[in-house]
PDB file of N, CA and C in Angstrom:
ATOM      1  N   UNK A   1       0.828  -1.179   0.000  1.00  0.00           N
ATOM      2  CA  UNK A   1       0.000   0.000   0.000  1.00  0.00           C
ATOM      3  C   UNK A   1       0.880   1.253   0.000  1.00  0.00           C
ATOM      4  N   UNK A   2       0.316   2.036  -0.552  1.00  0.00           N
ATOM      5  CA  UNK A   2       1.103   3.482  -0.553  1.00  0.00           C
ATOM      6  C   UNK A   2       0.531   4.489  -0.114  1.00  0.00           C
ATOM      7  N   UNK A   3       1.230   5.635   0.621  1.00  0.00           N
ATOM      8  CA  UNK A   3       0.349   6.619   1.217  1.00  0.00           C
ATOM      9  C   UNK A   3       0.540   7.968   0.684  1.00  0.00           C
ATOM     10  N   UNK A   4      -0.582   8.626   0.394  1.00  0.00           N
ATOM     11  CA  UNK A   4       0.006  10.576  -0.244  1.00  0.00           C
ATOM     12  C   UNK A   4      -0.926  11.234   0.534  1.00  0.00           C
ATOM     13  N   UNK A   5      -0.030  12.186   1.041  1.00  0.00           N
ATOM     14  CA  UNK A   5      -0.364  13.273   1.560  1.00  0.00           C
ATOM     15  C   UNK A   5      -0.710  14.577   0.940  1.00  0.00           C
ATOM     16  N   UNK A   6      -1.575  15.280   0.100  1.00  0.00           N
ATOM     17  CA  UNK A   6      -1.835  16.248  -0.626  1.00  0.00           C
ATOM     18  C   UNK A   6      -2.531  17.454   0.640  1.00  0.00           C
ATOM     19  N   UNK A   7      -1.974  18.648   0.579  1.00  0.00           N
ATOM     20  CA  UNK A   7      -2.470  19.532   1.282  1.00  0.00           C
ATOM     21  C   UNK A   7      -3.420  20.325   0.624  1.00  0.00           C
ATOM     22  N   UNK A   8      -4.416  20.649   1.358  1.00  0.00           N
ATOM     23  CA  UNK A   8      -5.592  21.589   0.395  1.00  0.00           C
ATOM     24  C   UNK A   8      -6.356  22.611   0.954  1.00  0.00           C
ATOM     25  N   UNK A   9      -6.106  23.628   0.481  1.00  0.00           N
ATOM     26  CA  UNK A   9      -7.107  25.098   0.974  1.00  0.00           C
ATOM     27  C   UNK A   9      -7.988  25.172   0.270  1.00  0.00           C
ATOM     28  N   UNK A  10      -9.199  25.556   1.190  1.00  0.00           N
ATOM     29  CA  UNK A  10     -10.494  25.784   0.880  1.00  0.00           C
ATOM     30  C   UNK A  10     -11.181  24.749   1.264  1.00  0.00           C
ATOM     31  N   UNK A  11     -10.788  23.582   2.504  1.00  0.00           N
ATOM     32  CA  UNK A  11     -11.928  22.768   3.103  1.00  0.00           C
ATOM     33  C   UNK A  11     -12.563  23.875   4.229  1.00  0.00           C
ATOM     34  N   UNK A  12     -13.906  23.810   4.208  1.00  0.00           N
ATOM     35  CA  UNK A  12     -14.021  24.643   5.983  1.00  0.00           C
ATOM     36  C   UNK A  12     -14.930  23.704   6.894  1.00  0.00           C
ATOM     37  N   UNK A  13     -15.751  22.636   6.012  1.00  0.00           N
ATOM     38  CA  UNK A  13     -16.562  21.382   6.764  1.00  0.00           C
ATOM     39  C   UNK A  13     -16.182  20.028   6.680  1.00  0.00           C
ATOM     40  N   UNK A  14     -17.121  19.257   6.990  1.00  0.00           N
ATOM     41  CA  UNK A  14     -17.486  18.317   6.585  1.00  0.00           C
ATOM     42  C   UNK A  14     -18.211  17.977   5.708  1.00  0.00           C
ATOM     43  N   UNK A  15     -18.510  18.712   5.036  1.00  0.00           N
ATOM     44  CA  UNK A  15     -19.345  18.270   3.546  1.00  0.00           C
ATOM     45  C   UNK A  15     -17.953  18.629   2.623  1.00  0.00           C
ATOM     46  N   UNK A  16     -17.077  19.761   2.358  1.00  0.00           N
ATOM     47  CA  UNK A  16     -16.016  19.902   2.034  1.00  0.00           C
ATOM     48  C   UNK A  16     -15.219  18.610   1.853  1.00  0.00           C
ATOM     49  N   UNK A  17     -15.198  17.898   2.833  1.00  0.00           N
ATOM     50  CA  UNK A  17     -14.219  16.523   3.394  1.00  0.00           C
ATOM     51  C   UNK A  17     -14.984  15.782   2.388  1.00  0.00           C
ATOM     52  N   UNK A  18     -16.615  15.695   2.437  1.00  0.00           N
ATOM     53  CA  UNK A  18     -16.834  14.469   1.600  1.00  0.00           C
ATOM     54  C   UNK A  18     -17.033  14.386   0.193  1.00  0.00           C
ATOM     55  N   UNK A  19     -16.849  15.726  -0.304  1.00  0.00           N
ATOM     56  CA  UNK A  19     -16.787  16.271  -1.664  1.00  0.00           C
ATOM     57  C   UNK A  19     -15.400  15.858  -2.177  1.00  0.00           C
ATOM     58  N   UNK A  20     -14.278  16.163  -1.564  1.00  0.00           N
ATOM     59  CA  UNK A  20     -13.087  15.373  -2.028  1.00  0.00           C
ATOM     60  C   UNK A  20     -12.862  13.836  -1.983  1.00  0.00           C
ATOM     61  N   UNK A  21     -13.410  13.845  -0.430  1.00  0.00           N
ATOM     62  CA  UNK A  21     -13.385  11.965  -0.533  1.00  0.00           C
ATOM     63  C   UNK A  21     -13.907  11.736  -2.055  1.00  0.00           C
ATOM     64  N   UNK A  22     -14.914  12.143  -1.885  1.00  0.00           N
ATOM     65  CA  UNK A  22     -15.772  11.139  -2.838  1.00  0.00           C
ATOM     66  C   UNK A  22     -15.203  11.538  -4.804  1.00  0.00           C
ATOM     67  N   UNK A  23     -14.476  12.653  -4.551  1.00  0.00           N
ATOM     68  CA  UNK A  23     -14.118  12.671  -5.896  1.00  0.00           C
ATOM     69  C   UNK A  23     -12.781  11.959  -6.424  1.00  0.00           C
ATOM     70  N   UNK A  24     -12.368  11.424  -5.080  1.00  0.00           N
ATOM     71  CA  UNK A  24     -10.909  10.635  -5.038  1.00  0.00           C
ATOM     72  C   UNK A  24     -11.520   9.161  -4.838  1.00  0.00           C
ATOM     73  N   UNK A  25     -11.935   9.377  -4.725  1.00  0.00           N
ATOM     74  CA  UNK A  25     -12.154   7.495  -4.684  1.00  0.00           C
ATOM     75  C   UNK A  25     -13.081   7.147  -5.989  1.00  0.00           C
ATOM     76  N   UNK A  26     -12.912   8.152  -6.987  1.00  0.00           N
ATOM     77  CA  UNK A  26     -13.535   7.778  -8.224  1.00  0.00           C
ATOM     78  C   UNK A  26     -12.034   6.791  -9.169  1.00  0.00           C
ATOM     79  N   UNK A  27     -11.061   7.377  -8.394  1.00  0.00           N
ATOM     80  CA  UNK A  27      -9.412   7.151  -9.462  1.00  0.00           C
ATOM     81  C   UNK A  27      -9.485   5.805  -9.223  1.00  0.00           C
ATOM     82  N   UNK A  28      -9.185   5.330 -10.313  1.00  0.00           N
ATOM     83  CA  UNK A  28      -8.629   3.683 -10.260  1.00  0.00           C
ATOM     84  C   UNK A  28      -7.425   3.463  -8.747  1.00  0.00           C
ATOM     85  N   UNK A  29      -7.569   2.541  -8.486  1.00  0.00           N
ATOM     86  CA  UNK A  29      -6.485   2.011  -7.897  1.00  0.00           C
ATOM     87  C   UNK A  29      -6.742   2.574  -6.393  1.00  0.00           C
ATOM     88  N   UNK A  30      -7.569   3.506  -6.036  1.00  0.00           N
ATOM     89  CA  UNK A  30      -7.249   4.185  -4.722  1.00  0.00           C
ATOM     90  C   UNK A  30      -8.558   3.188  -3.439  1.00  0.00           C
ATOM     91  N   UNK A  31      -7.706   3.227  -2.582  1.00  0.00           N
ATOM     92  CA  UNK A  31      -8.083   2.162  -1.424  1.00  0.00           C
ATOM     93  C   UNK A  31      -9.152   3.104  -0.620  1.00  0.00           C
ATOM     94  N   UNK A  32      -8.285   4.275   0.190  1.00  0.00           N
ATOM     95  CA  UNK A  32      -9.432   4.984   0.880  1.00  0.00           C
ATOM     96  C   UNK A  32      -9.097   6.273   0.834  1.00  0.00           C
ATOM     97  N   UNK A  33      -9.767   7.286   1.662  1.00  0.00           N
ATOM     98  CA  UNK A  33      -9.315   9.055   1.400  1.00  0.00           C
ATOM     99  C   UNK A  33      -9.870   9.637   2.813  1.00  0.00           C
ATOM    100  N   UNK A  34      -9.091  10.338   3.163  1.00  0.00           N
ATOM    101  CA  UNK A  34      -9.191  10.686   4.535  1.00  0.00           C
ATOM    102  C   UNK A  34      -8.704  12.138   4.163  1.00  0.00           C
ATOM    103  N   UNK A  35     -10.057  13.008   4.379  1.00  0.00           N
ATOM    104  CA  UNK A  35     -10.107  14.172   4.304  1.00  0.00           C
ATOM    105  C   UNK A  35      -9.996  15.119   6.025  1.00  0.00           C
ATOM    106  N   UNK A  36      -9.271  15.450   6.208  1.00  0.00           N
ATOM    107  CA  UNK A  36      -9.824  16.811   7.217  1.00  0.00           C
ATOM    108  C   UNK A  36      -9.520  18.516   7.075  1.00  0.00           C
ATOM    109  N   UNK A  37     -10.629  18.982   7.159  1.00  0.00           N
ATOM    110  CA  UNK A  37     -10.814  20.301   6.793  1.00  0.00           C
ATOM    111  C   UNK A  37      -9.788  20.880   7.808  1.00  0.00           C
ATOM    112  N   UNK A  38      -9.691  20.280   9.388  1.00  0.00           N
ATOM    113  CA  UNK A  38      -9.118  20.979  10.207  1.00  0.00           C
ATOM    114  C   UNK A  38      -7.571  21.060  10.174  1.00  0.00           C
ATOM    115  N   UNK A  39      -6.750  19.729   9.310  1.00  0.00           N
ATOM    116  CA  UNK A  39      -5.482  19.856   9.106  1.00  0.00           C
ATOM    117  C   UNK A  39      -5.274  20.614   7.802  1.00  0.00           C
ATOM    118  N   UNK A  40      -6.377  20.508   7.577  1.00  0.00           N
ATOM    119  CA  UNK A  40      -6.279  21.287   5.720  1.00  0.00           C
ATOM    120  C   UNK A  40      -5.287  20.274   4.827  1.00  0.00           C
ATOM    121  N   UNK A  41      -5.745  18.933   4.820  1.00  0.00           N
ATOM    122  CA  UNK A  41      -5.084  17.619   3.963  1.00  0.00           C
ATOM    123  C   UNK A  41      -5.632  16.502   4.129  1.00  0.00           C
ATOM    124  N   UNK A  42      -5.333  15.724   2.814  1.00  0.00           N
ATOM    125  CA  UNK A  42      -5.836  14.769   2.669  1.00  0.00           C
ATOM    126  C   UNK A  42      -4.758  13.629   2.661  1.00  0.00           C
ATOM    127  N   UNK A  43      -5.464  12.456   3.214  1.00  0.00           N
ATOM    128  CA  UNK A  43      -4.153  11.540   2.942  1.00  0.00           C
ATOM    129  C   UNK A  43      -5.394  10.313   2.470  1.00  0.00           C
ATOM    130  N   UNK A  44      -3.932   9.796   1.204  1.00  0.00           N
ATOM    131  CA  UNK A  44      -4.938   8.814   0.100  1.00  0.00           C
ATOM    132  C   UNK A  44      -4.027   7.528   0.171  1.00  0.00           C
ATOM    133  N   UNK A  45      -4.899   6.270   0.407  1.00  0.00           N
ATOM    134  CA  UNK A  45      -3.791   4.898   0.196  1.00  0.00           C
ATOM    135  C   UNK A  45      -4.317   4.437  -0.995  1.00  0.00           C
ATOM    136  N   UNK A  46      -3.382   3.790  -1.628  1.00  0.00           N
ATOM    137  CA  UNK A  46      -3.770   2.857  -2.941  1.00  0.00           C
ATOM    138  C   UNK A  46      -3.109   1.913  -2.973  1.00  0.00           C
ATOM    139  N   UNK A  47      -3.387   1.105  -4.016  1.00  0.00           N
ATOM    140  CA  UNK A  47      -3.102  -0.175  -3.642  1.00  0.00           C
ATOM    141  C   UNK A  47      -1.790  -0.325  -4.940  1.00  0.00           C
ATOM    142  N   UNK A  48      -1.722   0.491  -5.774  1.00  0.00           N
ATOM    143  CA  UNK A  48      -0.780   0.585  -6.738  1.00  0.00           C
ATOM    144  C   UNK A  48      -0.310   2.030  -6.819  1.00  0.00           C
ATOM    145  N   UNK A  49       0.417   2.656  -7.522  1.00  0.00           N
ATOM    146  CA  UNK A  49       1.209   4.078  -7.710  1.00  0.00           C
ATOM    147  C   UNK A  49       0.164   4.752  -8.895  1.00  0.00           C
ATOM    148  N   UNK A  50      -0.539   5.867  -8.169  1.00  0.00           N
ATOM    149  CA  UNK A  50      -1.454   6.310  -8.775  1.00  0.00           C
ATOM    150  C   UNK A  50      -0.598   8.068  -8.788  1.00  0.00           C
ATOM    151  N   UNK A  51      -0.606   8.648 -10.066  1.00  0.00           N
ATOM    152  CA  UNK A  51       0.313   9.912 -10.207  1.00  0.00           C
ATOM    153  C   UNK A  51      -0.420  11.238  -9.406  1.00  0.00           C
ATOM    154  N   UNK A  52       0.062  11.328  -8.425  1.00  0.00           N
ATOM    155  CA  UNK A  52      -0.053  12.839  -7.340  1.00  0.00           C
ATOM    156  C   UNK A  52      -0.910  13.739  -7.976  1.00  0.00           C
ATOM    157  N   UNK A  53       0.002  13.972  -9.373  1.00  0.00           N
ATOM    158  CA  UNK A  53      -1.083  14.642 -10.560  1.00  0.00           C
ATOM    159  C   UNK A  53      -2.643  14.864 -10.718  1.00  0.00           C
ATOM    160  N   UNK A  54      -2.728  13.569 -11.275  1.00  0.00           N
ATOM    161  CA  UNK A  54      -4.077  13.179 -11.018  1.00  0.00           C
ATOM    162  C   UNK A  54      -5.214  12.981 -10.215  1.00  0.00           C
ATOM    163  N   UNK A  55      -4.268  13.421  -9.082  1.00  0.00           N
ATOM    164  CA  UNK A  55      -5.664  13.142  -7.409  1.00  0.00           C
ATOM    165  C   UNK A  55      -5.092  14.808  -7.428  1.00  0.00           C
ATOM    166  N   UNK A  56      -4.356  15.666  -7.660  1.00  0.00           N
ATOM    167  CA  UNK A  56      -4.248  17.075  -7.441  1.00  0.00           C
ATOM    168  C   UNK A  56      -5.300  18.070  -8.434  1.00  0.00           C
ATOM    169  N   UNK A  57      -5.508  17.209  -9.480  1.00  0.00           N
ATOM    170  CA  UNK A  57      -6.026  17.726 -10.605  1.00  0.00           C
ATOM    171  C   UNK A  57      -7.595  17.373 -10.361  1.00  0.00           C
ATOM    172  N   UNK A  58      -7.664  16.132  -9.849  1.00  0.00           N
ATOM    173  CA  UNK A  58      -9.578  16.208  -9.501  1.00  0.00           C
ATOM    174  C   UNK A  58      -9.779  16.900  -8.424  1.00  0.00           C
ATOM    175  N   UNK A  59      -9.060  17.159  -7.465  1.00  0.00           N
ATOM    176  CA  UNK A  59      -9.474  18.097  -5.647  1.00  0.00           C
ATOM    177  C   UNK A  59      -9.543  19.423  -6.887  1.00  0.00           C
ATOM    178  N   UNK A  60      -8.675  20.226  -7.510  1.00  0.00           N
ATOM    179  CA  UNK A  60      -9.195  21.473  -8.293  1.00  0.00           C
ATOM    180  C   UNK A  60     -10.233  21.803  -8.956  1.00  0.00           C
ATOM    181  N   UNK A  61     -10.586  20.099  -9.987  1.00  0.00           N
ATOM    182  CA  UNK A  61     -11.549  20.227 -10.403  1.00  0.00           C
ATOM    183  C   UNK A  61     -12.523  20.536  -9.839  1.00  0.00           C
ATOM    184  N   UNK A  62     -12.822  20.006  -8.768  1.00  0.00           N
ATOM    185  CA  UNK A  62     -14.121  20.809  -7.574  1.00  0.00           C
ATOM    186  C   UNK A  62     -14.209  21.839  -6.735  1.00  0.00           C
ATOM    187  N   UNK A  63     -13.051  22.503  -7.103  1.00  0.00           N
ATOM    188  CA  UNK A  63     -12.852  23.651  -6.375  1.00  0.00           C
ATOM    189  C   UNK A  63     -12.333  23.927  -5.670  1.00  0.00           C
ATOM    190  N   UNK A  64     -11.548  23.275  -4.973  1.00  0.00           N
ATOM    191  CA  UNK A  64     -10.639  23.322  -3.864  1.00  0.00           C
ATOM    192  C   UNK A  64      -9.359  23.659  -4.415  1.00  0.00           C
ATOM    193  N   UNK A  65      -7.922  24.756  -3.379  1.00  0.00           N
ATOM    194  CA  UNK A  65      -7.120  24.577  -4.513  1.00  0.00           C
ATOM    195  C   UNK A  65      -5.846  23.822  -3.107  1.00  0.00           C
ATOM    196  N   UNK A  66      -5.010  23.232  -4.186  1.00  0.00           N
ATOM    197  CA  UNK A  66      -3.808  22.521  -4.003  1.00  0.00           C
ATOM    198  C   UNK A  66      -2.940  23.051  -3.884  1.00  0.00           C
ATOM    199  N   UNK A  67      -2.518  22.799  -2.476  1.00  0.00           N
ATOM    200  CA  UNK A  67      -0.489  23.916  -2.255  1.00  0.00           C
ATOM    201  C   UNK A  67       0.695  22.389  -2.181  1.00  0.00           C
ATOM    202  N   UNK A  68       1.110  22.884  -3.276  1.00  0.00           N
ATOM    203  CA  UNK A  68       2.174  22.111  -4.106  1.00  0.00           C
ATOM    204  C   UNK A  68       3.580  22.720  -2.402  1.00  0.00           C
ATOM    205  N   UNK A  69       4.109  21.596  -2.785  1.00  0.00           N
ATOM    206  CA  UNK A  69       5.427  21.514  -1.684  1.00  0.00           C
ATOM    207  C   UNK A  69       6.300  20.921  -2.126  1.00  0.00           C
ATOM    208  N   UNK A  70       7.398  21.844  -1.992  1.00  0.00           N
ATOM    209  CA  UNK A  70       8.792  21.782  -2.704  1.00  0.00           C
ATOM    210  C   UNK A  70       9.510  21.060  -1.966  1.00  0.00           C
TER     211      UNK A  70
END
């Protein structure tokens, strides 16, 4: 299993939390998604190497935005 940590501004609930869950657990390969608004991040397991990219690029698609870390 593998674990990613993606940080994200613009959760402020729990409906926030389940708007990303649920748009991350649409990606192939992903196990579960653990959203909290209060750390402001998400952490995603999968069961294969799914590209950061692609789970950064659907949390935007819904509106939320993504702080990239160098």
């Amino acid at each position: 299993m593998k674990e990613t940590v993606i940080k994200v501004k613009g959760m402020v609930c729990e409906g926030c939390e389940k708007r990303v869950q649920n748009a991350l657990k649409n990606i192939e390969g992903i196990e579960e998604v653990m959203a909290d608004h209060n750390k402001g991040n998400v952490v995603i397991t999968s069961k294969e190497e799914v590209e950061k990219s692609i789970m950064e690029e659907k949390i935007e698609d819904i509106g939320f935005e993504v702080i990239k870390e160098d």
